[in-house]
Protein backbone atom coordinates (compact mmCIF):
# COMPACT_ATOMS: atom_id res chain seq x y z
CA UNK A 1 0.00 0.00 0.00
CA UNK A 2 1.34 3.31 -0.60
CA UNK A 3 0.04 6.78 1.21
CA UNK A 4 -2.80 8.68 -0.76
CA UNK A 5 -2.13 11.94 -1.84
CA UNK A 6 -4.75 14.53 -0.26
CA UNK A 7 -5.79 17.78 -0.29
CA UNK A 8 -8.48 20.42 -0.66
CA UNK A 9 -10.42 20.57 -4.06
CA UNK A 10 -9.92 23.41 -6.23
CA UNK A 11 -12.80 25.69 -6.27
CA UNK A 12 -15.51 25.43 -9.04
CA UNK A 13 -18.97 25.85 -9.35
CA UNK A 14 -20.32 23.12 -7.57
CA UNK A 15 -19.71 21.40 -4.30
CA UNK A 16 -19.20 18.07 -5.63
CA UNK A 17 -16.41 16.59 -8.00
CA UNK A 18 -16.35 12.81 -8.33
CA UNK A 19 -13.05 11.16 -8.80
CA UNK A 20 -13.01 7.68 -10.10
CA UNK A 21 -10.04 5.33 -9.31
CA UNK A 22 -9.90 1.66 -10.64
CA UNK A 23 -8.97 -1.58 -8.28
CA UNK A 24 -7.58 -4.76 -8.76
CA UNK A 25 -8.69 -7.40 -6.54
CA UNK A 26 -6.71 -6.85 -2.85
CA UNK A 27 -5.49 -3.75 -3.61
CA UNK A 28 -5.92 -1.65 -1.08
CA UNK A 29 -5.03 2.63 -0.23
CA UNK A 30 -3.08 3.13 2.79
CA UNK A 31 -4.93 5.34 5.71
CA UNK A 32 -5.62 8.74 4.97
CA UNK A 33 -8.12 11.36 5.11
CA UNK A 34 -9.76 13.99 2.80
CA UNK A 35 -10.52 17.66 3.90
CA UNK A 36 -14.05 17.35 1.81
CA UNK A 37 -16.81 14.89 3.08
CA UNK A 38 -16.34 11.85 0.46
CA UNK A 39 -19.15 9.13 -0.65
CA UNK A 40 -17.30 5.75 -1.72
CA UNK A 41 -19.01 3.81 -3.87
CA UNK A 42 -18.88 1.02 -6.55
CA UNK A 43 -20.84 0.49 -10.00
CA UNK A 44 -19.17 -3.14 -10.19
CA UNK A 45 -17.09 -4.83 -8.22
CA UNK A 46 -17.08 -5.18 -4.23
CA UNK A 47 -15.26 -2.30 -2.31
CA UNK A 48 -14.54 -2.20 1.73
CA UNK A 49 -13.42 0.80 3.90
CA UNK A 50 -11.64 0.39 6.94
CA UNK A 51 -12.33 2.86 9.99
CA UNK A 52 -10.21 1.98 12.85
CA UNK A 53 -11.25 -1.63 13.91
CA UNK A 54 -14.85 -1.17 11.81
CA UNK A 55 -14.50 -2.48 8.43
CA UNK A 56 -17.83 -2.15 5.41
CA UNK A 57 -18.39 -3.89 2.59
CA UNK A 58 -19.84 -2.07 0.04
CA UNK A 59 -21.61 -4.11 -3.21
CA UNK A 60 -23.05 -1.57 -6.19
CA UNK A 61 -25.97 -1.28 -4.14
CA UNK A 62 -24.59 0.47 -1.17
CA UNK A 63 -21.86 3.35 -0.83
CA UNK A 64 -20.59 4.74 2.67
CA UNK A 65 -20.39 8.40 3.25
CA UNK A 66 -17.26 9.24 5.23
CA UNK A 67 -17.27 13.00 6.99
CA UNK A 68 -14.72 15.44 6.67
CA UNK A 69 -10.83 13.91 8.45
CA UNK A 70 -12.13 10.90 8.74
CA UNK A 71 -8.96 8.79 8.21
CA UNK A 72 -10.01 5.65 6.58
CA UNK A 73 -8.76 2.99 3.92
CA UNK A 74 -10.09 1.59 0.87
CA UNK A 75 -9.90 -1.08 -1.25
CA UNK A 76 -11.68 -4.17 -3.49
CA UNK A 77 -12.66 -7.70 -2.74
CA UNK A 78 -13.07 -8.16 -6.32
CA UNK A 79 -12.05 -5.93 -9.91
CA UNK A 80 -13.90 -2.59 -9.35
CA UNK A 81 -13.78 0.69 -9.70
CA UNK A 82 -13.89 3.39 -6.72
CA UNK A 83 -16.22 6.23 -7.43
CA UNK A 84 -15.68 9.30 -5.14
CA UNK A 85 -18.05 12.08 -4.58
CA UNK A 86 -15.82 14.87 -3.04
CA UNK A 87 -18.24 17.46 -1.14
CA UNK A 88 -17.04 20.59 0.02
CA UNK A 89 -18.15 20.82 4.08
CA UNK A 90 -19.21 24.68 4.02
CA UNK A 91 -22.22 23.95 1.23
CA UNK A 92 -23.41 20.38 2.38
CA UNK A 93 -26.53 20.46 4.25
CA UNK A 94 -26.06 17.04 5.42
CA UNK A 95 -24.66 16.86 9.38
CA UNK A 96 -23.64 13.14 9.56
CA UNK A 97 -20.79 13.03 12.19
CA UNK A 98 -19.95 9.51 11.70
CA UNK A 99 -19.36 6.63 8.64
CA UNK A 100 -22.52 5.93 7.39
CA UNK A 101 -24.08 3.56 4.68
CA UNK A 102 -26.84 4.72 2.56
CA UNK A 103 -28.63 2.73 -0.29
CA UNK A 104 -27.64 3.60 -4.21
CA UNK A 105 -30.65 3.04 -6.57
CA UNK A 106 -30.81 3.46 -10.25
CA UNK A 107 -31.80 6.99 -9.82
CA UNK A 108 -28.39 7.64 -7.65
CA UNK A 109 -26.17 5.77 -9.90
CA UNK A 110 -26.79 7.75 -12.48
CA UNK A 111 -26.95 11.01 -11.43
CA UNK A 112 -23.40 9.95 -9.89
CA UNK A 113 -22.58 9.39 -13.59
CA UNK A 114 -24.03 12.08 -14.78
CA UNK A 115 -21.72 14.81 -12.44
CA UNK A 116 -19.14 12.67 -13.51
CA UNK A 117 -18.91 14.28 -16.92
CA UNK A 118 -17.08 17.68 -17.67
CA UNK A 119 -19.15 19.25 -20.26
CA UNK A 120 -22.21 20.01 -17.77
CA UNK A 121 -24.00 23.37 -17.79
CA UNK A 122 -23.41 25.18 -14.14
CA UNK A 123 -27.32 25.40 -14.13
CA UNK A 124 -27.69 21.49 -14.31
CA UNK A 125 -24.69 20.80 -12.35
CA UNK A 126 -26.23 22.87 -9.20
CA UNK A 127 -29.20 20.74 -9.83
CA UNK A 128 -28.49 17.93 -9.92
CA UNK A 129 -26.25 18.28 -7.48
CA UNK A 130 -29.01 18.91 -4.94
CA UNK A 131 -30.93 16.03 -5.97
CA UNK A 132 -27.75 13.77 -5.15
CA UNK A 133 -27.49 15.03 -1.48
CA UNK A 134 -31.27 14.83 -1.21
CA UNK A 135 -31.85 10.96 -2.29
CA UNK A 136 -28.71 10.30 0.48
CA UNK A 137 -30.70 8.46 3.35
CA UNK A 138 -29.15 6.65 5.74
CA UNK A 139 -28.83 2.83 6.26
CA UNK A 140 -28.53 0.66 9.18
CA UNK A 141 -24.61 0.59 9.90
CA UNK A 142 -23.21 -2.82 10.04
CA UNK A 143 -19.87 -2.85 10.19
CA UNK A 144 -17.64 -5.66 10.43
CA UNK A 145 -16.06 -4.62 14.29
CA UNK A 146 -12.69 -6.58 15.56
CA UNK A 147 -12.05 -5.44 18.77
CA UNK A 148 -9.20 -5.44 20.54
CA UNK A 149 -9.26 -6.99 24.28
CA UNK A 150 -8.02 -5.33 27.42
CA UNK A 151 -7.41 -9.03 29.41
CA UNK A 152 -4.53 -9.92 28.90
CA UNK A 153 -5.84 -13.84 28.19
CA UNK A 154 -8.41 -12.86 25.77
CA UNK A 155 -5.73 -10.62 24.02
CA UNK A 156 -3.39 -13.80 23.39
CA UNK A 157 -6.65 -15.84 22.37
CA UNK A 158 -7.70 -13.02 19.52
CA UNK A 159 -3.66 -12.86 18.39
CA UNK A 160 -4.23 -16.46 17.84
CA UNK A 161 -7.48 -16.26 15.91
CA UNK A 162 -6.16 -13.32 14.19
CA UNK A 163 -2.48 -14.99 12.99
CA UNK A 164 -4.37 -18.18 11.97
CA UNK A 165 -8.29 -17.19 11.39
CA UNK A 166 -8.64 -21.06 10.11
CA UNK A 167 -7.65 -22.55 13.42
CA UNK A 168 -10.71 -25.00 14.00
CA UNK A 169 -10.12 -25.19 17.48
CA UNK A 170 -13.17 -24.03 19.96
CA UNK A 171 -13.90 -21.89 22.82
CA UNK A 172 -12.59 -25.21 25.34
CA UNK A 173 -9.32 -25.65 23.52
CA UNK A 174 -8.51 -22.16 23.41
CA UNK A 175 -9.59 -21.26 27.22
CA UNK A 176 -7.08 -24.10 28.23
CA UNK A 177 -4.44 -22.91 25.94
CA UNK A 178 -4.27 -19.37 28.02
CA UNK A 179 -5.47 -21.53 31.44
CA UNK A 180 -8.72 -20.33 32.08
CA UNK A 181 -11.85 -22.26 32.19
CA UNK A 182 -14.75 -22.13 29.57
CA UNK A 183 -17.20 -20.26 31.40
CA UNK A 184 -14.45 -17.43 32.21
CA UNK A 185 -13.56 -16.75 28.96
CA UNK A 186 -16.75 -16.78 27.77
CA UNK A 187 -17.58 -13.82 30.23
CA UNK A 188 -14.27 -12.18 29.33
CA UNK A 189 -14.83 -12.44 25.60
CA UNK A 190 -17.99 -10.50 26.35
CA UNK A 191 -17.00 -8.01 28.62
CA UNK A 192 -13.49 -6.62 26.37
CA UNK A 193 -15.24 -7.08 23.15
CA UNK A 194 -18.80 -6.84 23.75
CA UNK A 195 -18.90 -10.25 21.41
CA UNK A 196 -19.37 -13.77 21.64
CA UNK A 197 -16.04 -16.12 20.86
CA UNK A 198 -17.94 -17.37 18.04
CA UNK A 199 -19.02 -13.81 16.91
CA UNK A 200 -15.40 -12.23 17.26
CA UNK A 201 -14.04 -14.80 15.19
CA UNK A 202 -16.80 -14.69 12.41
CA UNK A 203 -15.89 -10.67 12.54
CA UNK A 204 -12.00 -11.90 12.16
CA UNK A 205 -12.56 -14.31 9.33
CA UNK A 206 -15.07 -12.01 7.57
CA UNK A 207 -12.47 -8.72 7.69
CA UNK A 208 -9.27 -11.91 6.53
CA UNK A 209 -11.64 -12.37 3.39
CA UNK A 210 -12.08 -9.00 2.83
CA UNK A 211 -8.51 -7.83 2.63
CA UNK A 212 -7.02 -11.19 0.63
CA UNK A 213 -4.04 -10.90 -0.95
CA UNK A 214 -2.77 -7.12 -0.35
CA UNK A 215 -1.62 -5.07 -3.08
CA UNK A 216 -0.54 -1.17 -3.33
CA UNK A 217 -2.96 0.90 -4.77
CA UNK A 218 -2.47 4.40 -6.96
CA UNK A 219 -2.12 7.01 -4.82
CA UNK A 220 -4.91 9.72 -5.72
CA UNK A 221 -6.29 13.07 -4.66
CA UNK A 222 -9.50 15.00 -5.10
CA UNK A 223 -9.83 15.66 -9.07
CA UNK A 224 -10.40 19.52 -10.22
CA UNK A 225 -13.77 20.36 -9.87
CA UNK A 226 -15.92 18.83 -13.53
CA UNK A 227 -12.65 17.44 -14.05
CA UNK A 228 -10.97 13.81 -14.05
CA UNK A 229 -9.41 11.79 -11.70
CA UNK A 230 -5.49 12.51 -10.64
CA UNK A 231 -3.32 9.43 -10.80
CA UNK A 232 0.48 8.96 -9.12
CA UNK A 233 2.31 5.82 -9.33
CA UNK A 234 4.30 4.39 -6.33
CA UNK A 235 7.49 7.05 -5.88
CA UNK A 236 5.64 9.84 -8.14
């Protein structure tokens, strides 16, 4: 992975510029953040976002609206194509403090599209504009959440899990591996992690699957406002 480049968009008539950014399968931008609220999204293809220890997966059908320094990562399951809608703070009405999913529907999608193109009026860029930060409603967020664990036993039983998340051993084996009995590391498990065992380690081999094989991505940055998306290799 390589760092993104970042900074603020240059000024233009509207408050949105989408940036589009293709992704091979694992490949994956380091952590960074953008001055400008940013929507992530994929037409094809299966994107995730990393936040800390929360992790989305994103299909065509869903994108994930990340506020304003938000420092995040991105990257692809599968072959896709990161979509960014860039929206400058100071003229969105929209007050979402945290990372959250909305729903993209065919009337989304193609407005996305549609701002995406550099020979657009002012008049119907403004417009349509406002109809793309209107049709943004929220989603129940379900992130994929891998805690980290204050005890010291459940800590060495998650660094396990998490160096080999195909270990088939259970709860039992693992609670004599660290020398505590069953029922005490069940109640630990849920008190550090707010989890089951078998929950946390779902979460583990769910965020494994979604990061496969890791490859650097382009770095990028905000394209000019109506404009196309701003590529630098490794080194550039």
């Amino acid at each position: 992975m390589t760092e993104a480049i970042v900074g603020p968009v240059p000024p233009g008539v509207g408050a949105i510029v989408v940036g589009h950014f293709p992704l091979a399968p694992g490949q994956w931008f380091a952590r960074h953040s953008h001055p400008q609220h940013q929507l992530a999204w994929t037409r094809r293809g299966v994107l995730g976002v990393a936040v800390g220890d929360a992790y989305w997966v994103l299909p065509p059908t869903r994108a994930l609206w990340l506020p304003a320094g938000v420092v995040h990562r991105t990257g692809a399951t599968r072959d896709a194509v990161l979509c960014s809608l860039y929206v400058e703070p100071e003229r969105c009405h929209l007050d979402w403090t945290d990372p959250t999913p909305v729903g993209v529907d065919g009337l989304l999608a193609h407005l996305i599209a549609y701002l995406g193109r550099n020979d657009l009026p002012d008049d119907a860029r403004l417009r349509a504009e406002a109809v793309v930060l209107d049709l943004l409603r929220p989603l129940p967020s379900t992130p994929i959440n891998v805690p980290t664990p204050a005890d010291d036993r459940v800590r060495a039983v998650t660094e396990a899990l998490l160096a080999d998340v195909a270990d088939p051993r259970g709860l039992e084996a693992h609670a004599r591996a660290v020398g505590v009995g069953r029922r005490t590391l069940t109640r630990l498990f849920v008190r550090d992690t707010g989890m089951t065992f078998d929950r946390w380690r779902t979460h583990a081999r769910l965020r494994a699957a979604l990061h496969g094989p890791v490859q650097p991505a382009a770095r990028h940055r905000p394209p000019a406002a109506g404009g196309a998306a701003v590529f630098a290799t490794r080194g550039a």
